[in-house]
Each structure stands twice: as structure tokens, then as C-alpha cells.
C-alpha atoms as a PDB file:
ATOM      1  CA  UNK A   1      22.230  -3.638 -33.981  1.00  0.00           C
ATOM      2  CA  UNK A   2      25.517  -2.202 -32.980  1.00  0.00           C
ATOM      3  CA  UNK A   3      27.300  -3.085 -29.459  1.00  0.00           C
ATOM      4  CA  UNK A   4      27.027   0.051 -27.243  1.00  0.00           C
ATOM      5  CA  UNK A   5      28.807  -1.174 -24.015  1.00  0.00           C
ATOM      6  CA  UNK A   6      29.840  -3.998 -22.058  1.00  0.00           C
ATOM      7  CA  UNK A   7      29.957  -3.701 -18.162  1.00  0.00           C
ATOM      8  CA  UNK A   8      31.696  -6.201 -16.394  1.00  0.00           C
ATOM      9  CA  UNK A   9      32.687  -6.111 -12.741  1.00  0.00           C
ATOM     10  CA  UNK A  10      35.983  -4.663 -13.896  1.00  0.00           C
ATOM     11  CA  UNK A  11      34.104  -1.514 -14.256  1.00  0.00           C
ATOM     12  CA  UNK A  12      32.731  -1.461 -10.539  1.00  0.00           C
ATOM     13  CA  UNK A  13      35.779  -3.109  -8.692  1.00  0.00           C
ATOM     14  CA  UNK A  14      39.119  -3.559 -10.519  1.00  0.00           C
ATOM     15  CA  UNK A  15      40.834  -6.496 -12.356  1.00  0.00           C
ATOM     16  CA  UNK A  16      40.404  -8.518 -15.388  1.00  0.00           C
ATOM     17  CA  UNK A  17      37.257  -8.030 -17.933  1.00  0.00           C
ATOM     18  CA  UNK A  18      35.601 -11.345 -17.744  1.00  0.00           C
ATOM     19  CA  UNK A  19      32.589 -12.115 -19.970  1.00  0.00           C
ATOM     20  CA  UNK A  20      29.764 -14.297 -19.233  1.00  0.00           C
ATOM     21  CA  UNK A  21      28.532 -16.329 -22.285  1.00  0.00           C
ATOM     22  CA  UNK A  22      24.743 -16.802 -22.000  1.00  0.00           C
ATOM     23  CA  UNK A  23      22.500 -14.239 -21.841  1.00  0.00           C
ATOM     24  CA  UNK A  24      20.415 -14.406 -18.546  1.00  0.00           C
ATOM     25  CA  UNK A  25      17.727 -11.988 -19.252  1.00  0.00           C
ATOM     26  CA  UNK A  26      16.990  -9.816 -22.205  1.00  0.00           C
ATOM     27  CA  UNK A  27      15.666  -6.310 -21.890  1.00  0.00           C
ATOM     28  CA  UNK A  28      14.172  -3.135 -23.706  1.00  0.00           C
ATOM     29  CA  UNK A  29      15.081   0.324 -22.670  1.00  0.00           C
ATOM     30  CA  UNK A  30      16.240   4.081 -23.338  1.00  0.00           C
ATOM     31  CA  UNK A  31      15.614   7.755 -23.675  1.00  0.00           C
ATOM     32  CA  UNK A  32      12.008   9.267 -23.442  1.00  0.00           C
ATOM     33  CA  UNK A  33      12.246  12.596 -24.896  1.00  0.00           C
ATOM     34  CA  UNK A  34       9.106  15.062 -24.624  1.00  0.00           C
ATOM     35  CA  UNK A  35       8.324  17.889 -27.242  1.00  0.00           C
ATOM     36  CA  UNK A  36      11.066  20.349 -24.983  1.00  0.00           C
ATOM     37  CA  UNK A  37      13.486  17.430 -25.382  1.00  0.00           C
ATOM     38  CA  UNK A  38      13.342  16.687 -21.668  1.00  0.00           C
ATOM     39  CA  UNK A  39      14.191  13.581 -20.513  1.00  0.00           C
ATOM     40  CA  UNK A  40      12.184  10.812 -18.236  1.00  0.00           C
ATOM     41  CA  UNK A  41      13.826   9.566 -15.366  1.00  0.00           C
ATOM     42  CA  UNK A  42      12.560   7.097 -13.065  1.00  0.00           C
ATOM     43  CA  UNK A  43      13.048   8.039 -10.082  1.00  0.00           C
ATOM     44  CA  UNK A  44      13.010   5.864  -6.982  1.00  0.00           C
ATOM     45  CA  UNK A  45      12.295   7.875  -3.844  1.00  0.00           C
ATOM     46  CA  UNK A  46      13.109   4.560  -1.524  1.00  0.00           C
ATOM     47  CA  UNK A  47      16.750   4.569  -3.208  1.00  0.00           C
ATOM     48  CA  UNK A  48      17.214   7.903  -3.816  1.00  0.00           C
ATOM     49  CA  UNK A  49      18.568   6.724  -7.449  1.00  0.00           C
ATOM     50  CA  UNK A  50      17.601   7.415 -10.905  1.00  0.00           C
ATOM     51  CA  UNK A  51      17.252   5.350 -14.176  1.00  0.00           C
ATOM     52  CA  UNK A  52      15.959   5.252 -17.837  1.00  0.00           C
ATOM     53  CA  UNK A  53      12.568   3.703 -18.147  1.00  0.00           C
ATOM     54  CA  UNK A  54      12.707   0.213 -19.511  1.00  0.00           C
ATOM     55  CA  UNK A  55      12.534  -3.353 -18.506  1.00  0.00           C
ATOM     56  CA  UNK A  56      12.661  -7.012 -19.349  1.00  0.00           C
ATOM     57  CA  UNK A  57      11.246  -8.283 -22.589  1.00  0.00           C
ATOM     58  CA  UNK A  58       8.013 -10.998 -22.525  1.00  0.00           C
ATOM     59  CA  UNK A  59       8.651 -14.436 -24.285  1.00  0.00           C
ATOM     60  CA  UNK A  60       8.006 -13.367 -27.427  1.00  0.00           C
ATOM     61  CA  UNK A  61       6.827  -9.958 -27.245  1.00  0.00           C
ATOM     62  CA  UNK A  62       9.347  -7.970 -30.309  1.00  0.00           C
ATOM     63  CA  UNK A  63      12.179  -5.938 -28.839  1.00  0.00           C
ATOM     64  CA  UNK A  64      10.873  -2.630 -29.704  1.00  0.00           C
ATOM     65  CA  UNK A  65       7.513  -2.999 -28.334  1.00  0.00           C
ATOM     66  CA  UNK A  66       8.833  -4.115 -24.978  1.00  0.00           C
ATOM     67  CA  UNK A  67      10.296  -0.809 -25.114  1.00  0.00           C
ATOM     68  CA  UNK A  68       7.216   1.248 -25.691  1.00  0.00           C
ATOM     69  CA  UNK A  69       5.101  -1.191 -23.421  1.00  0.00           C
ATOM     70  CA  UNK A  70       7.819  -0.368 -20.434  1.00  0.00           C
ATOM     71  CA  UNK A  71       7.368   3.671 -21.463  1.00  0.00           C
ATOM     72  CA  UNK A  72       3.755   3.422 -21.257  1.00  0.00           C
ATOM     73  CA  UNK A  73       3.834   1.237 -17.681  1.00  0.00           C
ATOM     74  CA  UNK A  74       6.501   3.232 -15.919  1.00  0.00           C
ATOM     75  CA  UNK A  75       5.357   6.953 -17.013  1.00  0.00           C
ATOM     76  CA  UNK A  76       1.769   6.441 -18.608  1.00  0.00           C
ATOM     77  CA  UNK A  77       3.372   7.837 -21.873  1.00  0.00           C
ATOM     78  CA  UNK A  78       2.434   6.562 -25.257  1.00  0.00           C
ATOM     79  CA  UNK A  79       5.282   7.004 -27.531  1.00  0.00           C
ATOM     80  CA  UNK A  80       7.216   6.324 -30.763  1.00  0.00           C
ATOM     81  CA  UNK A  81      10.537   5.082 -31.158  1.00  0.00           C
ATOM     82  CA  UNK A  82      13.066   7.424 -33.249  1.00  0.00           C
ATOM     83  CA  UNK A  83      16.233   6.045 -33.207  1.00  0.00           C
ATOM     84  CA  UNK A  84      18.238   2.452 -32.639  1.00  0.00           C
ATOM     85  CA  UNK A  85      21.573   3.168 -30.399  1.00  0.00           C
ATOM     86  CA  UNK A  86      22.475  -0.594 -30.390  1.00  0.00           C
ATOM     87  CA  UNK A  87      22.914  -2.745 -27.460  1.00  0.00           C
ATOM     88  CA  UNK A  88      24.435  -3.213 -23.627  1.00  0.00           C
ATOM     89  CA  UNK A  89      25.887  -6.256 -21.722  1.00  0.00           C
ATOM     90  CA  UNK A  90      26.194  -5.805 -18.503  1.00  0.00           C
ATOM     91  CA  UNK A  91      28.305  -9.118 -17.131  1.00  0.00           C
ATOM     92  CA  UNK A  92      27.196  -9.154 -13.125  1.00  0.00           C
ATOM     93  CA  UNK A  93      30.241 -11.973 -12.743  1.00  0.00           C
ATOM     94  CA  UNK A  94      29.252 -11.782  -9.028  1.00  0.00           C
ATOM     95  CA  UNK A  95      25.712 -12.782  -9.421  1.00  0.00           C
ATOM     96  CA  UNK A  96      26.878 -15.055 -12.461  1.00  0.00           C
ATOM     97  CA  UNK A  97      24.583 -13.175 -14.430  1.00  0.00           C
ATOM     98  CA  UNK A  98      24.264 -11.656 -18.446  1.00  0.00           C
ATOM     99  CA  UNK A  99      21.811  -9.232 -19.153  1.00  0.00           C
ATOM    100  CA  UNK A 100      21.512  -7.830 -22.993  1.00  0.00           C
ATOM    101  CA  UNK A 101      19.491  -4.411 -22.802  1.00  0.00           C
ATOM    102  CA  UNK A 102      18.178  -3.075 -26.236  1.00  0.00           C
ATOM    103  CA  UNK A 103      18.539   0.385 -26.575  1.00  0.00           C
ATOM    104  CA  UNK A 104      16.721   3.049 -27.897  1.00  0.00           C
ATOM    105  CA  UNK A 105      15.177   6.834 -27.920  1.00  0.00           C
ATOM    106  CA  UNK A 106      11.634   7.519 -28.360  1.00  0.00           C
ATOM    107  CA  UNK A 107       8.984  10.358 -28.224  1.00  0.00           C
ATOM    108  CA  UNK A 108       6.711  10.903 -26.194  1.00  0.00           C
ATOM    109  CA  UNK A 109       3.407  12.347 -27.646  1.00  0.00           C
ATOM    110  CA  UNK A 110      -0.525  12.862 -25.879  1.00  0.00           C
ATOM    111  CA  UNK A 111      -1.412  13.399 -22.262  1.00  0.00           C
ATOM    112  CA  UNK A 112      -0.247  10.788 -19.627  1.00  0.00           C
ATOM    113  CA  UNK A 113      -2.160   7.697 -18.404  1.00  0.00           C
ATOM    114  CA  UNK A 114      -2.338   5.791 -15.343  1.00  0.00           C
ATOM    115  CA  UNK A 115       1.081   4.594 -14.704  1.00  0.00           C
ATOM    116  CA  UNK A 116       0.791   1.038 -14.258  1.00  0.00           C
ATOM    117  CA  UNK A 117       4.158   0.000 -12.045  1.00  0.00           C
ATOM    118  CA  UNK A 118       5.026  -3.402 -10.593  1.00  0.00           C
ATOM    119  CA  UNK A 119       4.461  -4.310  -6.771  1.00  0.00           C
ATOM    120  CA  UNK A 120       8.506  -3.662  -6.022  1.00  0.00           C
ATOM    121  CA  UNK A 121       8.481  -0.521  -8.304  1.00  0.00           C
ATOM    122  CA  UNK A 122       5.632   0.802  -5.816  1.00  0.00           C
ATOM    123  CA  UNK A 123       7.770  -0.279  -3.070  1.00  0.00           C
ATOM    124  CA  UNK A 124      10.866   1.879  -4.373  1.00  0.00           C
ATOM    125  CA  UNK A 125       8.177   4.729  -4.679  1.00  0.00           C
ATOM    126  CA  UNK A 126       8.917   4.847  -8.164  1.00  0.00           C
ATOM    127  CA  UNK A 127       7.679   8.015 -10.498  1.00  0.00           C
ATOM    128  CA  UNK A 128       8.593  10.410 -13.079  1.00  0.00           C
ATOM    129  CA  UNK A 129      10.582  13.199 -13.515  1.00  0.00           C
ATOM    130  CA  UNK A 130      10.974  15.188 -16.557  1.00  0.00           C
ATOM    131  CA  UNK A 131      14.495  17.014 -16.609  1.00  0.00           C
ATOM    132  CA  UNK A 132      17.122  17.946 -19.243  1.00  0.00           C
ATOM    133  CA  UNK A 133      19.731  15.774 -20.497  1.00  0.00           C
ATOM    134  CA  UNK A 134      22.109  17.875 -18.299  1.00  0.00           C
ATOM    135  CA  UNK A 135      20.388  17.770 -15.431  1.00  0.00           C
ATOM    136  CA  UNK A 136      20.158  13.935 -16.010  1.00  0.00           C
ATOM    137  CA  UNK A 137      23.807  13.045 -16.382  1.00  0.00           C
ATOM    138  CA  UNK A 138      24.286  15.245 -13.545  1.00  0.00           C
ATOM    139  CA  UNK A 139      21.445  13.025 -11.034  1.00  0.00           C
ATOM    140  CA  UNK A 140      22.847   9.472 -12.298  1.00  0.00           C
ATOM    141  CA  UNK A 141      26.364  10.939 -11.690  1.00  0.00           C
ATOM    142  CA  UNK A 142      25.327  11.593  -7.763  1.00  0.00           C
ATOM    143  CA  UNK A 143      23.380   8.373  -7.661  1.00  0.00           C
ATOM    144  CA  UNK A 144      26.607   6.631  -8.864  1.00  0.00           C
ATOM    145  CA  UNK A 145      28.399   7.864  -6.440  1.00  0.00           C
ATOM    146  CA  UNK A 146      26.207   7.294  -2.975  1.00  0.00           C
ATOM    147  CA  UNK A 147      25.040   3.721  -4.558  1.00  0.00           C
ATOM    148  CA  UNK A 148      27.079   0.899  -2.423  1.00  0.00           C
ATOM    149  CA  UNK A 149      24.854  -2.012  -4.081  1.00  0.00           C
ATOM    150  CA  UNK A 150      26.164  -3.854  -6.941  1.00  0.00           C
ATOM    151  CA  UNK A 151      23.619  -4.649  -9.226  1.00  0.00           C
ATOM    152  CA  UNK A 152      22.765  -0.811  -9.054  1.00  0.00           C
ATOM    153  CA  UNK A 153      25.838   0.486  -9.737  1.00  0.00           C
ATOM    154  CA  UNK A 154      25.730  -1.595 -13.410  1.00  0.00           C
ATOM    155  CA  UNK A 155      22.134  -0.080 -13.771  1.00  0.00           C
ATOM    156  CA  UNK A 156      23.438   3.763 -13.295  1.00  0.00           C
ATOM    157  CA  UNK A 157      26.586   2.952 -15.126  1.00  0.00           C
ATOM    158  CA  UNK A 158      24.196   1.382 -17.946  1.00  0.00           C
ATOM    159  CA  UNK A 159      21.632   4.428 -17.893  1.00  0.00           C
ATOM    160  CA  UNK A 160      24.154   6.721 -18.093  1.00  0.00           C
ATOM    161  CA  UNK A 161      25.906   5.074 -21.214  1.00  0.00           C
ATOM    162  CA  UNK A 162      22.365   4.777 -22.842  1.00  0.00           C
ATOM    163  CA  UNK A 163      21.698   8.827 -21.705  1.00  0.00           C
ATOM    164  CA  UNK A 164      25.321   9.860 -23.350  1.00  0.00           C
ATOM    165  CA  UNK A 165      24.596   7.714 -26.731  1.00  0.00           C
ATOM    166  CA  UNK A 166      21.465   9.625 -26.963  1.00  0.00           C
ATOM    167  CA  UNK A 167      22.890  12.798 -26.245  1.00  0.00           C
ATOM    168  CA  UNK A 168      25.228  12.411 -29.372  1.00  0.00           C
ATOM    169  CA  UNK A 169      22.013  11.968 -31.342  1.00  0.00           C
ATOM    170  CA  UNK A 170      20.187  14.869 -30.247  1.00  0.00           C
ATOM    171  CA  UNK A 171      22.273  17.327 -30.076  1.00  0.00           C
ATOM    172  CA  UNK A 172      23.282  16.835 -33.977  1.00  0.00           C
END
């Protein structure tokens, strides 16, 4: 799997790229395309932000099933995975922390289920929103720029790298 990105603090403040070496957390996320070629975005009303579906990977649960166990949690979705775009590090050198997000796009196909979100998802008032790529770039672009909290920032900044990778694959 290729290297998509690597975020680093240098990308939200300025200064020197500094890497962390161990990976704190590994996760599974991307691009949820319906039969239109719309794109899910979480959005979370609390925040007023957006982001890709997608989360942390279980001890030993295979990369590419997190993925399409995330889809199915955050939107109710079943779906199939149709391309690899690589991988993201995002180096939180603040928080001394490494996460290593794999990255893909996937379809989704049949009616939607029970969404079945976290506790602090709830909180956020997470829920879906179907939109086009376009219209996607242009809500994480406006969530980038009224976010003041770091951790989000490398989310949106993430996302949006993920979104524009997939973009490049769709639209060939």
C-alpha cells in the first residue's frame, strides 16, 4: 500500500516536519460512493464539521473489514470496497501521537440499516449526508477554516486528502 500523506503539525502551525516513530493507533477509512456517485459525509451537528466515515481498527479485525464495519456503523450502509488509495500519517507532535489511517473507496449497495454510532458520536449528533464530491471539498474546506481545535484540523486536512485521492479515481 502506497503512502498518501503525512500530516505533521507543520501543516497546522509552521516550522519543521517532525515525524513520530510508533504508530499510536491504526485506522480504516474513505469514500462511500452511492449508485449517483454521491458521497457520505459524516456530519457532526454539535461541531458543525464534516468527515469521511471510518474509524479505528479492532485487535485483529483485517484492515479492510474495519473499513466496511465503520461504513455499516456510521451510515447503516452495507458496502464493497473498489479501490486501495494507500495510506495517511497524521503526526499530532502536540499530543505525541501517530495515527496510520488505511484508505479506501467503496460502494454502497441495498437500503440503509440502523446506524449503530458510539455514545460520543451521538453526542456530536452525528448523521449522514449524501452530497457530491464538489459539494464535499467545498463543506471540509469551510469546516477547515472555522475549526480552532487541533486534532480536528488533522482530521479535515486528512478527509480532504482521502476525498481528493478519490476524486482522481472517479473521475477517470
Amino acid at each position: 500500500m502506497k503512502l498518501i500523506r503525512r500530516i505533521s503539525d507543520s501543516d497546522i502551525f509552521t516550522g519543521a516536519k517532525i515525524l513520530i516513530e510508533t504508530v499510536s493507533r491504526y485506522a480504516s477509512r474513505g469514500v462511500l460512493i452511492d449508485d449517483q456517485n454521491n458521497v457520505a459525509m459524516m456530519y457532526m451537528a454539535q461541531l458543525n464539521l464534516y468527515k469521511l466515515p471510518g474509524g479505528g481498527i479492532e485487535e485483529g479485525e483485517p484492515k479492510e473489514e474495519a473499513f466496511l464495519r465503520e461504513i455499516k456503523e456510521e451510515t447503516g450502509y452495507s458496502a464493497e470496497i473498489t479501490h486501495e488509495l494507500g495510506y495517511i500519517e497524521e503526526h499530532k507532535n502536540s499530543n505525541e501521537f501517530m495515527q496510520l489511517s488505511y484508505c479506501y473507496i467503496a460502494k454502497a449497495w441495498g437500503k440503509a440499516s440502523a446506524v449503530d454510532l458510539s455514545e460520543s458520536e451521538l453526542d456530536l449528533g452525528m448523521h449522514v449526508k449524501w452530497m457530491t464530491c464538489d459539494q464535499a471539498l467545498e463543506v471540509m474546506s469551510e469546516s477547515l477554516k472555522i475549526c480552532n481545535d487541533y486534532s480536528l484540523k488533522f482530521m479535515i486536512i486528512r478527509d480532504m486528502t482521502i476525498l481528493e485521492s478519490a476524486i482522481d479515481i472517479l473521475e477517470k
